[in-house]
PDB file of N, CA and C in Angstrom:
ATOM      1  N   UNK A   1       0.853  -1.175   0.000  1.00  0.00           N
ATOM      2  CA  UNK A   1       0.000   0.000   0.000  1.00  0.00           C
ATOM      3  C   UNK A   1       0.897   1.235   0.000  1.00  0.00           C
ATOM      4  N   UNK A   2       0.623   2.243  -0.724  1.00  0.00           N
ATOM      5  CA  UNK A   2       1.018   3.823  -0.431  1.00  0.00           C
ATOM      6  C   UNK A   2       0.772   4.511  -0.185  1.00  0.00           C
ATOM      7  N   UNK A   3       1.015   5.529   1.126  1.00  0.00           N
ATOM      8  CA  UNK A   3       0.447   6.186   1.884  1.00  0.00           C
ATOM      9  C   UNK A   3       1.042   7.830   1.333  1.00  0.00           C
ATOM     10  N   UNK A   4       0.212   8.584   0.674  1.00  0.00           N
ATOM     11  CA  UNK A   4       0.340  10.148   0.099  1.00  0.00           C
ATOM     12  C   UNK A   4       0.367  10.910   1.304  1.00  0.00           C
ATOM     13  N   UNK A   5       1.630  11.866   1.582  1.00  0.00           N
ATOM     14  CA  UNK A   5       1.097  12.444   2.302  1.00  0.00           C
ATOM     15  C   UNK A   5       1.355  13.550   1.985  1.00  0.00           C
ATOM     16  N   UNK A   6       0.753  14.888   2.119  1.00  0.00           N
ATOM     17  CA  UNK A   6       0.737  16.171   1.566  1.00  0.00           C
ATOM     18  C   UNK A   6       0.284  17.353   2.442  1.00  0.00           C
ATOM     19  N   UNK A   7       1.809  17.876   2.348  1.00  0.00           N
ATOM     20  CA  UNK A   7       1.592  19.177   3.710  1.00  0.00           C
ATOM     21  C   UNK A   7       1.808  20.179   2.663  1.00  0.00           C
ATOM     22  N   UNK A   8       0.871  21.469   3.324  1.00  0.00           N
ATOM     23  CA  UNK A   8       0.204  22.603   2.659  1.00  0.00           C
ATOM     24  C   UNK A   8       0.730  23.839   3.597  1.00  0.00           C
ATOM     25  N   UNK A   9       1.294  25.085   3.588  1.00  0.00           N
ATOM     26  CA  UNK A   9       1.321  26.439   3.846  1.00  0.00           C
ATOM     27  C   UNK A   9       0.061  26.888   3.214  1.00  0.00           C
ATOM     28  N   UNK A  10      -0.741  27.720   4.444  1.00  0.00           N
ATOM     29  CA  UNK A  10      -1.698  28.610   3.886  1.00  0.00           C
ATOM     30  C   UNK A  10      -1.101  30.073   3.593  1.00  0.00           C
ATOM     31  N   UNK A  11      -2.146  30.744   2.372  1.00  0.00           N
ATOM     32  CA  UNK A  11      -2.062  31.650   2.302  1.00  0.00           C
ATOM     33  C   UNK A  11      -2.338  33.098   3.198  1.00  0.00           C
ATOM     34  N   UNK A  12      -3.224  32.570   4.282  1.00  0.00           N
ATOM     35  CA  UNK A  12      -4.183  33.606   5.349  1.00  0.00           C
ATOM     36  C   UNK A  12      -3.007  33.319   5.837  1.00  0.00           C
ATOM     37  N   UNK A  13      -2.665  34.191   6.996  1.00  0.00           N
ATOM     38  CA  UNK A  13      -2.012  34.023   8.340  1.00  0.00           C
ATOM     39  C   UNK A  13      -2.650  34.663   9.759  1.00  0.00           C
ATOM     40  N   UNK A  14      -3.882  35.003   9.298  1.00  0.00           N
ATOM     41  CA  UNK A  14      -4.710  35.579  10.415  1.00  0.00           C
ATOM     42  C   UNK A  14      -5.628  34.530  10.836  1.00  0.00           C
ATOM     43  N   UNK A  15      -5.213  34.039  12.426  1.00  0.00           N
ATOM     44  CA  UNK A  15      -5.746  32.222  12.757  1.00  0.00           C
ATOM     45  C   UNK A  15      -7.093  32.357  12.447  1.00  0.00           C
ATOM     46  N   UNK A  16      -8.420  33.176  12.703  1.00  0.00           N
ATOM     47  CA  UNK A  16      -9.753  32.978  12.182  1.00  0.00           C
ATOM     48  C   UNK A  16      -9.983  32.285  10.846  1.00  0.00           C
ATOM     49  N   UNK A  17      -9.039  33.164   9.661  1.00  0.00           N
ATOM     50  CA  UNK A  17      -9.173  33.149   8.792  1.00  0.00           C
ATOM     51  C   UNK A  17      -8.693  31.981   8.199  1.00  0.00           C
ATOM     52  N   UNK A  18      -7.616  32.116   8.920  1.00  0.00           N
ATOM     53  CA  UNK A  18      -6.810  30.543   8.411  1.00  0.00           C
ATOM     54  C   UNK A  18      -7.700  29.682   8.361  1.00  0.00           C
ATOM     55  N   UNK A  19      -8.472  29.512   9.898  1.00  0.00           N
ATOM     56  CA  UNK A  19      -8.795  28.112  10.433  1.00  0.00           C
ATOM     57  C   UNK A  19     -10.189  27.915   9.293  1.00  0.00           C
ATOM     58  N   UNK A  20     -10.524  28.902   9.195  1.00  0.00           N
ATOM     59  CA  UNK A  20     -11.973  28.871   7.699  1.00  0.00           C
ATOM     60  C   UNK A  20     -11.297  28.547   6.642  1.00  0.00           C
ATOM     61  N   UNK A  21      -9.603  28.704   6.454  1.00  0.00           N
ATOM     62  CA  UNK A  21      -9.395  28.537   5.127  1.00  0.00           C
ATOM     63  C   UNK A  21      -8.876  27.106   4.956  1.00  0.00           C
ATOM     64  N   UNK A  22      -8.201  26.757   6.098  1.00  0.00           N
ATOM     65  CA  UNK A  22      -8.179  25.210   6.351  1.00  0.00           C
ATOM     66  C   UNK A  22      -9.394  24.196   6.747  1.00  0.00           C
ATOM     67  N   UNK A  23     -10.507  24.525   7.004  1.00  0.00           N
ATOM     68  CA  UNK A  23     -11.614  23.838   6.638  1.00  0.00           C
ATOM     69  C   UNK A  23     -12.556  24.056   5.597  1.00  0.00           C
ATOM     70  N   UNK A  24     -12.201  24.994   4.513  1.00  0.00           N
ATOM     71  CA  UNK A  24     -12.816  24.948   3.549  1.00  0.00           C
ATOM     72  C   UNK A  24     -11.942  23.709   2.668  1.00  0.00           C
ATOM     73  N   UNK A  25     -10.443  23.814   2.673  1.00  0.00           N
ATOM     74  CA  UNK A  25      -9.703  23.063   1.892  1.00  0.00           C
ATOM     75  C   UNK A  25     -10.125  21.666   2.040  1.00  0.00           C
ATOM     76  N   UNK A  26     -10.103  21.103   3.191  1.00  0.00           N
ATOM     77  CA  UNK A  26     -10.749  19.719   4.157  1.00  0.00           C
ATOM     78  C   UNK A  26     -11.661  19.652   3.443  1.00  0.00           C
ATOM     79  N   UNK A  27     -12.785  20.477   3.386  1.00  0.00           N
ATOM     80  CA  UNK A  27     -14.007  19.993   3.028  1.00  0.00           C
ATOM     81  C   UNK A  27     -13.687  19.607   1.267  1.00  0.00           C
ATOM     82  N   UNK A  28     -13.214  20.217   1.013  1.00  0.00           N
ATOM     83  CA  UNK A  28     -13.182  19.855  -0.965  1.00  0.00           C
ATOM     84  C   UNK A  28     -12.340  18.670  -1.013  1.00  0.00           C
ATOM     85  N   UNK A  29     -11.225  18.425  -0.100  1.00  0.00           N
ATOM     86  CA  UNK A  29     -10.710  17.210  -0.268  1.00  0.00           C
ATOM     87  C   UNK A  29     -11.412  16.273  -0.232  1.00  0.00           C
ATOM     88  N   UNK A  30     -12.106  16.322   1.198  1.00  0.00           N
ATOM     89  CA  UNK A  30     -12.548  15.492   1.906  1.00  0.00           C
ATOM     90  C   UNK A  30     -14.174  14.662   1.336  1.00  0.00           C
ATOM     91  N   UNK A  31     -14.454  15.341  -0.279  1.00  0.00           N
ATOM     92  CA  UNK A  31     -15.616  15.295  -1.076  1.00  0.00           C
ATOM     93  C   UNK A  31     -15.528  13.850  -2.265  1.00  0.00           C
ATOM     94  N   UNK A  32     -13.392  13.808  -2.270  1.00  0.00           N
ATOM     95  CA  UNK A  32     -12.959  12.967  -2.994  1.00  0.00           C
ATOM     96  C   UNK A  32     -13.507  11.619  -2.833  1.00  0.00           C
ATOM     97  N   UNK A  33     -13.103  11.012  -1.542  1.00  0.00           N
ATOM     98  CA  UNK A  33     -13.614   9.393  -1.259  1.00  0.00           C
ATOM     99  C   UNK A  33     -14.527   8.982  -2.158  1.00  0.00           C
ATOM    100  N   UNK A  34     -15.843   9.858  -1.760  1.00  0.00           N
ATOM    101  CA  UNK A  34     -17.006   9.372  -2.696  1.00  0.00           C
ATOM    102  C   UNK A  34     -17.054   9.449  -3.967  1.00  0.00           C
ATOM    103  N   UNK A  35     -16.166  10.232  -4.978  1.00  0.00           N
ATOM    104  CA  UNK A  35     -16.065  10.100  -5.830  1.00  0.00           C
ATOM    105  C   UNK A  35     -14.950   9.254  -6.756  1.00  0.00           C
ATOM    106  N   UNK A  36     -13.839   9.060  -6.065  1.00  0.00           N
ATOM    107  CA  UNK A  36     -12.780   8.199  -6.784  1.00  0.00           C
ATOM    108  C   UNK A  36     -12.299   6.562  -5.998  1.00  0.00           C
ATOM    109  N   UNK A  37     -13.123   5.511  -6.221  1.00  0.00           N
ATOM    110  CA  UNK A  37     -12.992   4.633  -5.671  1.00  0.00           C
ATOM    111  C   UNK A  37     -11.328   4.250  -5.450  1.00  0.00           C
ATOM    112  N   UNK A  38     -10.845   4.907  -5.985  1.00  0.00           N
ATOM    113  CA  UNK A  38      -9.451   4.163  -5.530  1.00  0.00           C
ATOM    114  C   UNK A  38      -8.797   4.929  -4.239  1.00  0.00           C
ATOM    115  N   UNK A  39      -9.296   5.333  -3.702  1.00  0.00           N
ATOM    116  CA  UNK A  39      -8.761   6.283  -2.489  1.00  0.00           C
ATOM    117  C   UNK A  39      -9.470   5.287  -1.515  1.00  0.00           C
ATOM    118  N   UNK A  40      -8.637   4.307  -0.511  1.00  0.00           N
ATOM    119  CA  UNK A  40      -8.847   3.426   0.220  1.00  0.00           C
ATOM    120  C   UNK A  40      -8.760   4.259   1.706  1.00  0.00           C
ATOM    121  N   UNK A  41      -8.117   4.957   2.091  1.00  0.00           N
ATOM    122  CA  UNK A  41      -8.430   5.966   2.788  1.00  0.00           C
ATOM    123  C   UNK A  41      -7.541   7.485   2.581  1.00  0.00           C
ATOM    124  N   UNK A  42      -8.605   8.379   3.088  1.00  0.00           N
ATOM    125  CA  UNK A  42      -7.990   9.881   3.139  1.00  0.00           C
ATOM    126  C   UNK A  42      -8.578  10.922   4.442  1.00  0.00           C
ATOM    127  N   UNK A  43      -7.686  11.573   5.105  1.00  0.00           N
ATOM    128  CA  UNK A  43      -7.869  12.318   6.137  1.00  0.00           C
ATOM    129  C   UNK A  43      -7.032  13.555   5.676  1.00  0.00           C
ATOM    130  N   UNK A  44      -7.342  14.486   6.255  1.00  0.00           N
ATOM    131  CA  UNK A  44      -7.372  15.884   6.099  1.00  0.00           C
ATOM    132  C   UNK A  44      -7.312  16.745   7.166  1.00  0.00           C
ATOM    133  N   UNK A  45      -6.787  16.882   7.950  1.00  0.00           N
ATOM    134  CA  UNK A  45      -6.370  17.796   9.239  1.00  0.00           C
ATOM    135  C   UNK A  45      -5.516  18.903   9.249  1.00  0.00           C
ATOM    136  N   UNK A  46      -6.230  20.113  10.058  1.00  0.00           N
ATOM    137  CA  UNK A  46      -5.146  21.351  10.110  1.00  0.00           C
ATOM    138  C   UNK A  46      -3.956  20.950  11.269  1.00  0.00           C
ATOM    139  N   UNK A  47      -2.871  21.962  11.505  1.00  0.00           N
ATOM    140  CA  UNK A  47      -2.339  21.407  12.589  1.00  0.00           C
ATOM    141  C   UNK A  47      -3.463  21.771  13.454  1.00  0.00           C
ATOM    142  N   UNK A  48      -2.558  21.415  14.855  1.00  0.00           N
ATOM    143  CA  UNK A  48      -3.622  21.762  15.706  1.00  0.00           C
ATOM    144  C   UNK A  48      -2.388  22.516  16.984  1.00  0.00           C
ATOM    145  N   UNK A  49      -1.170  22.452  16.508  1.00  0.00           N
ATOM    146  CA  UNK A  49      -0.116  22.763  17.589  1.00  0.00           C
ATOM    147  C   UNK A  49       0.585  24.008  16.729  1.00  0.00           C
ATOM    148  N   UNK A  50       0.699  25.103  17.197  1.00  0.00           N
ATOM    149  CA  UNK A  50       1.283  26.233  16.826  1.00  0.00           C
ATOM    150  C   UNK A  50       2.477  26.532  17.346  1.00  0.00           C
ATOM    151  N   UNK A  51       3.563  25.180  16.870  1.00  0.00           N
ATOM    152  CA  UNK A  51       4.990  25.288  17.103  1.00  0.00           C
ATOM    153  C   UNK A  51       5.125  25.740  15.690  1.00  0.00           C
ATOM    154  N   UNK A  52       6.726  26.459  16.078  1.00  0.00           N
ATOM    155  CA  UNK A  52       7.390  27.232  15.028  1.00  0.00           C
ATOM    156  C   UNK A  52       7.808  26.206  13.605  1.00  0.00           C
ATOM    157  N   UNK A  53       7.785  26.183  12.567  1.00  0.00           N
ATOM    158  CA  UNK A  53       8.192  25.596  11.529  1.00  0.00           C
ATOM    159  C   UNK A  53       6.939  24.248  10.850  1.00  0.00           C
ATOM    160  N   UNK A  54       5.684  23.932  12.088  1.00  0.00           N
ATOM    161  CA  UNK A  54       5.155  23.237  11.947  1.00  0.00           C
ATOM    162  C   UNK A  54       4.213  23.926  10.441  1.00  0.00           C
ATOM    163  N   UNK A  55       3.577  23.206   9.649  1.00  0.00           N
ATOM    164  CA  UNK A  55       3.164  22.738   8.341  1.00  0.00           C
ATOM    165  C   UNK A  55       1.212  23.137   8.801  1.00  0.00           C
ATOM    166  N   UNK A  56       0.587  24.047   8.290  1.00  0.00           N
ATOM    167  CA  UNK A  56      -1.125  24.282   8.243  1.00  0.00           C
ATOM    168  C   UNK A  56      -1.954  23.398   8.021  1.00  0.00           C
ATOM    169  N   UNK A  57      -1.459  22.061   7.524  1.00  0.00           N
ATOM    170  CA  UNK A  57      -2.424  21.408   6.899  1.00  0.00           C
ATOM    171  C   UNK A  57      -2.192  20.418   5.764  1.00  0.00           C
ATOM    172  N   UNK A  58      -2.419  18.787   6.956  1.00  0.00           N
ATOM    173  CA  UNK A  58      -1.790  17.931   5.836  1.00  0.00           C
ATOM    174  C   UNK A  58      -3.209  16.681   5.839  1.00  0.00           C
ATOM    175  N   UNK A  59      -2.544  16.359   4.206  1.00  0.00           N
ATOM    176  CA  UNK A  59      -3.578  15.098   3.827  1.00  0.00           C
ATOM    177  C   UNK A  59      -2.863  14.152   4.366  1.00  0.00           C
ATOM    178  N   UNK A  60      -3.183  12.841   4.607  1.00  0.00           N
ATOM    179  CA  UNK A  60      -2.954  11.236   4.607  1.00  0.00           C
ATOM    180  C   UNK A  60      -4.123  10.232   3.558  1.00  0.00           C
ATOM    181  N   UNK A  61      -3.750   9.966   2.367  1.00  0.00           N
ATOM    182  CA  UNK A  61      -4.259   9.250   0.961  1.00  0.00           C
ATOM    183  C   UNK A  61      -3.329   8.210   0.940  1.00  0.00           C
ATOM    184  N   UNK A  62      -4.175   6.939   1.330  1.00  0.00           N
ATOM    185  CA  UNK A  62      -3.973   5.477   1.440  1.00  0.00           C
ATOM    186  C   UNK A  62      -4.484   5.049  -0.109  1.00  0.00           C
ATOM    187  N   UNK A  63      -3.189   4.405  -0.547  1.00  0.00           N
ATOM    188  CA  UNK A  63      -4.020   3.765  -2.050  1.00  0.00           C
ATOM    189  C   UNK A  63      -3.592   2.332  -2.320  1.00  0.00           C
ATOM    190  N   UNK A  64      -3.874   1.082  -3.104  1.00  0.00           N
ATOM    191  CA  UNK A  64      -3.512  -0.223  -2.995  1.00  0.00           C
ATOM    192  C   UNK A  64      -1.865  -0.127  -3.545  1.00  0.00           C
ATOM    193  N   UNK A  65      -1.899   1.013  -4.522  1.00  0.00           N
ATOM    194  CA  UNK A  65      -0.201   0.315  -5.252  1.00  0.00           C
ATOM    195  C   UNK A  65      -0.493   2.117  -5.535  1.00  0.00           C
ATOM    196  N   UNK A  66       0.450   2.172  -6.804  1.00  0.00           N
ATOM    197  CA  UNK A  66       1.148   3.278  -7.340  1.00  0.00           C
ATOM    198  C   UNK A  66       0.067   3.367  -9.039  1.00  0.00           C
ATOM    199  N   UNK A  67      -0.507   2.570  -9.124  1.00  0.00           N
ATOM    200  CA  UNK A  67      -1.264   2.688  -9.870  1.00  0.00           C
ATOM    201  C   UNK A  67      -2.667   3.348  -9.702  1.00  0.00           C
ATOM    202  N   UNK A  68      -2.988   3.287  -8.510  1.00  0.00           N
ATOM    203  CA  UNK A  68      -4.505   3.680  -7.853  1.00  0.00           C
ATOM    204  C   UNK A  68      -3.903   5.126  -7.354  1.00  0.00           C
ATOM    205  N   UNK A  69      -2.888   5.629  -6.643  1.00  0.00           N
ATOM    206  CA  UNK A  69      -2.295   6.733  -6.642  1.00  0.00           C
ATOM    207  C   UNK A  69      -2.342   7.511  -8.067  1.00  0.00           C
ATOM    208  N   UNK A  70      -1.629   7.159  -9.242  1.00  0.00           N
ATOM    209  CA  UNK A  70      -1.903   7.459 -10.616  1.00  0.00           C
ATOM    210  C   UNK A  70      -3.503   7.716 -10.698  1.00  0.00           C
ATOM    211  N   UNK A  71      -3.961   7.368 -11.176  1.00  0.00           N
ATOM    212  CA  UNK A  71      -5.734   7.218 -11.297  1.00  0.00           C
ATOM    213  C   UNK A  71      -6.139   8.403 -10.123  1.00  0.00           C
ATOM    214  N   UNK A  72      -5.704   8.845  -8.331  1.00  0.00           N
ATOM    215  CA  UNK A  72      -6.363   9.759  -8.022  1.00  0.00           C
ATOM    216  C   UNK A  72      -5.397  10.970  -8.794  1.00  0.00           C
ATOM    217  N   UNK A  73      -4.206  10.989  -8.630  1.00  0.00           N
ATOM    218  CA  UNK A  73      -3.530  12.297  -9.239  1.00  0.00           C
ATOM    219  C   UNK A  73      -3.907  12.902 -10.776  1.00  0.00           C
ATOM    220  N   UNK A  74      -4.722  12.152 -11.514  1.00  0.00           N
ATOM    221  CA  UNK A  74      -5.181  12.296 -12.818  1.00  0.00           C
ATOM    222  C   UNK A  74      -6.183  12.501 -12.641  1.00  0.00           C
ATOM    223  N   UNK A  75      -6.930  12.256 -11.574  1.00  0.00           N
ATOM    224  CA  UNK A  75      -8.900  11.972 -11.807  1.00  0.00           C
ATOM    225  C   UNK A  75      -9.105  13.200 -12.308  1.00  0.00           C
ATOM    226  N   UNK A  76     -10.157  13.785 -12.977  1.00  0.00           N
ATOM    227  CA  UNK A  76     -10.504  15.070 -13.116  1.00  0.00           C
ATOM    228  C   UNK A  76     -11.267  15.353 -12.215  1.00  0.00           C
ATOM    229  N   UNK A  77     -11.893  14.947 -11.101  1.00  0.00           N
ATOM    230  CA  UNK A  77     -12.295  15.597  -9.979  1.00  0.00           C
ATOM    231  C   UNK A  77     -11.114  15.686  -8.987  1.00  0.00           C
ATOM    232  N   UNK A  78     -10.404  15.108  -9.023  1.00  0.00           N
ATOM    233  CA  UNK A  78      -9.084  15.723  -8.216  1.00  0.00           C
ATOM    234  C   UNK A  78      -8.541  17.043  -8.319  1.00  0.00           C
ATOM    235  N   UNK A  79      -8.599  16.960  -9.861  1.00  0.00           N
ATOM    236  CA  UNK A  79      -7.280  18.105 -10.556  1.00  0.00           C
ATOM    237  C   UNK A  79      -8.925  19.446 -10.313  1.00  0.00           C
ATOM    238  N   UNK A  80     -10.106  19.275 -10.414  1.00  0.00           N
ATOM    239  CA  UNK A  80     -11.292  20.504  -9.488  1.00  0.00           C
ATOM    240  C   UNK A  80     -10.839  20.560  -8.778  1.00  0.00           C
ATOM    241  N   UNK A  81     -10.654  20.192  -7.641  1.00  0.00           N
ATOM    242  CA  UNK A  81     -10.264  20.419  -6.600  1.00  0.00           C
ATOM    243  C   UNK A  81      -9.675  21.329  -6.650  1.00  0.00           C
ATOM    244  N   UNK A  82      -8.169  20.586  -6.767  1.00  0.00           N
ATOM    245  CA  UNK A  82      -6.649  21.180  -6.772  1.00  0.00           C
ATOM    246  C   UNK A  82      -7.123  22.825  -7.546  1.00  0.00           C
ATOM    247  N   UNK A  83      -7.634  23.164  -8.728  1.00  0.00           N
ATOM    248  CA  UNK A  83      -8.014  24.407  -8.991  1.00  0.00           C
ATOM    249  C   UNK A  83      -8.809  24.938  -8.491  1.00  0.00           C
ATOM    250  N   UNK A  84      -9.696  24.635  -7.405  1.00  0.00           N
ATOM    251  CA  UNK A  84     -10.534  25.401  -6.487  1.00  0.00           C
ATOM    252  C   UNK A  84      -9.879  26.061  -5.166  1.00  0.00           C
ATOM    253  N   UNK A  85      -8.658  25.025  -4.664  1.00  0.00           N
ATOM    254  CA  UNK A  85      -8.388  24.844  -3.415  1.00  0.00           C
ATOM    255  C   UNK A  85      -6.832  25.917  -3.570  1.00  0.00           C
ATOM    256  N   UNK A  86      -6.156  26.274  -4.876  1.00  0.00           N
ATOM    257  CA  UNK A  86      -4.940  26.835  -5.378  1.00  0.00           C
ATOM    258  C   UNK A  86      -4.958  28.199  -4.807  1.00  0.00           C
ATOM    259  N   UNK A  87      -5.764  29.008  -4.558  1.00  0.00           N
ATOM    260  CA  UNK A  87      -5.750  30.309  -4.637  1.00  0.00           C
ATOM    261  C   UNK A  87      -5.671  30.078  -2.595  1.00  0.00           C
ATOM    262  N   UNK A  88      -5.293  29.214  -1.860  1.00  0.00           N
ATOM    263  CA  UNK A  88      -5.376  29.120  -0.429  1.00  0.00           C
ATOM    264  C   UNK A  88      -4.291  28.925  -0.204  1.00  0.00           C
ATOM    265  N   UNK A  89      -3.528  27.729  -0.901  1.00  0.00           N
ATOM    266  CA  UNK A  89      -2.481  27.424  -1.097  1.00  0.00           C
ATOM    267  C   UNK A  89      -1.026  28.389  -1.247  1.00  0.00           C
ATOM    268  N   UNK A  90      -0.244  28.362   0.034  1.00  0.00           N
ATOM    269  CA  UNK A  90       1.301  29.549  -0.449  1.00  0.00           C
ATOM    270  C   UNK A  90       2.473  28.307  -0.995  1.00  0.00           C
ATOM    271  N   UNK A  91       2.344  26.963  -0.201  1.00  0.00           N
ATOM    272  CA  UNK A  91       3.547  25.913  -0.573  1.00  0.00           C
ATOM    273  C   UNK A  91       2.852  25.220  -0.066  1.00  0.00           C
ATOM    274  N   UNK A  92       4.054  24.087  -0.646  1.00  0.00           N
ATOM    275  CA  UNK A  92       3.467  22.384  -0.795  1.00  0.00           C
ATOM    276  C   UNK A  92       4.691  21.496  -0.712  1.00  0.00           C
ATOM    277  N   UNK A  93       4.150  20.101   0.127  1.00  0.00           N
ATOM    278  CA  UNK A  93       5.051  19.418   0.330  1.00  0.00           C
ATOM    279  C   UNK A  93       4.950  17.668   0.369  1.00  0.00           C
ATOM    280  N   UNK A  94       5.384  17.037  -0.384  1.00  0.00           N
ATOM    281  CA  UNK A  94       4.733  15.357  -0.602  1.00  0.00           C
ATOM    282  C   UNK A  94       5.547  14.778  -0.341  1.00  0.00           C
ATOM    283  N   UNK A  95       5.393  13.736  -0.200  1.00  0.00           N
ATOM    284  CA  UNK A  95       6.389  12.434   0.118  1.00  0.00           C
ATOM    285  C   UNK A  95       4.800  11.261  -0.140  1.00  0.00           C
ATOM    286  N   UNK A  96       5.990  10.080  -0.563  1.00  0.00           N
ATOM    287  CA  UNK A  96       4.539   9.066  -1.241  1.00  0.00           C
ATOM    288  C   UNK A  96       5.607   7.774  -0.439  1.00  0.00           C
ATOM    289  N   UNK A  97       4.693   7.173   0.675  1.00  0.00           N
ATOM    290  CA  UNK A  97       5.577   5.969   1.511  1.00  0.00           C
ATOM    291  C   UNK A  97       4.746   4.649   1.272  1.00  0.00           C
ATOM    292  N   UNK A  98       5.744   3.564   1.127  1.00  0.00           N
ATOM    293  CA  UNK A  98       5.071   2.096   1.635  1.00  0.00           C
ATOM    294  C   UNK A  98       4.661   1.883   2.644  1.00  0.00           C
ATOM    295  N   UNK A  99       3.580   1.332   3.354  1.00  0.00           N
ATOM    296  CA  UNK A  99       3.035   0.787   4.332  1.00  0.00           C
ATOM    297  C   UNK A  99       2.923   0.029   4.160  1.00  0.00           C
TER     298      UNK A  99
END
């Protein structure tokens, strides 16, 4: 199995705003499951600890192989997303692991 994981810098830095802008992002991710059967699991969490250098907001996307990974990074409801969710987005950061 391969476990996606994907940490996000927001664009807000004012915590209200943030925290609306990190649960709007959640929510559009979090719309995927039901639509792309190959996403065996996915979670979506802001931090929740406001240490220095720590990361706004990361996915965890469980997929069977590297092929079902392929298939969500292509889906065209993914790549909606990703153009809905861009303008929140300041940086980005992946790593793709075996489990």
């Amino acid at each position: 199995m391969i476990r996606h994981v994907v940490l996000w810098g927001l664009v807000e830095q004012d915590p209200a705003k943030k925290a609306e802008a990190a649960d709007f992002v959640a929510g559009q991710l979090m719309s995927l499951p039901a639509l792309i059967p190959e996403i065996l699991a996915l979670t979506v969490s802001p931090n929740v600890l406001d240490a220095d250098g720590n990361w706004d907001l990361v996915l965890l996307g469980d997929f069977a192989d590297e092929a079902a990974l392929g298939v969500y990074l292509t889906h065209p409801e993914h790549l909606r997303v990703v153009a809905v969710i861009k303008a929140y987005l300041a940086k980005r950061a992946a790593v793709d692991i075996l489990v």
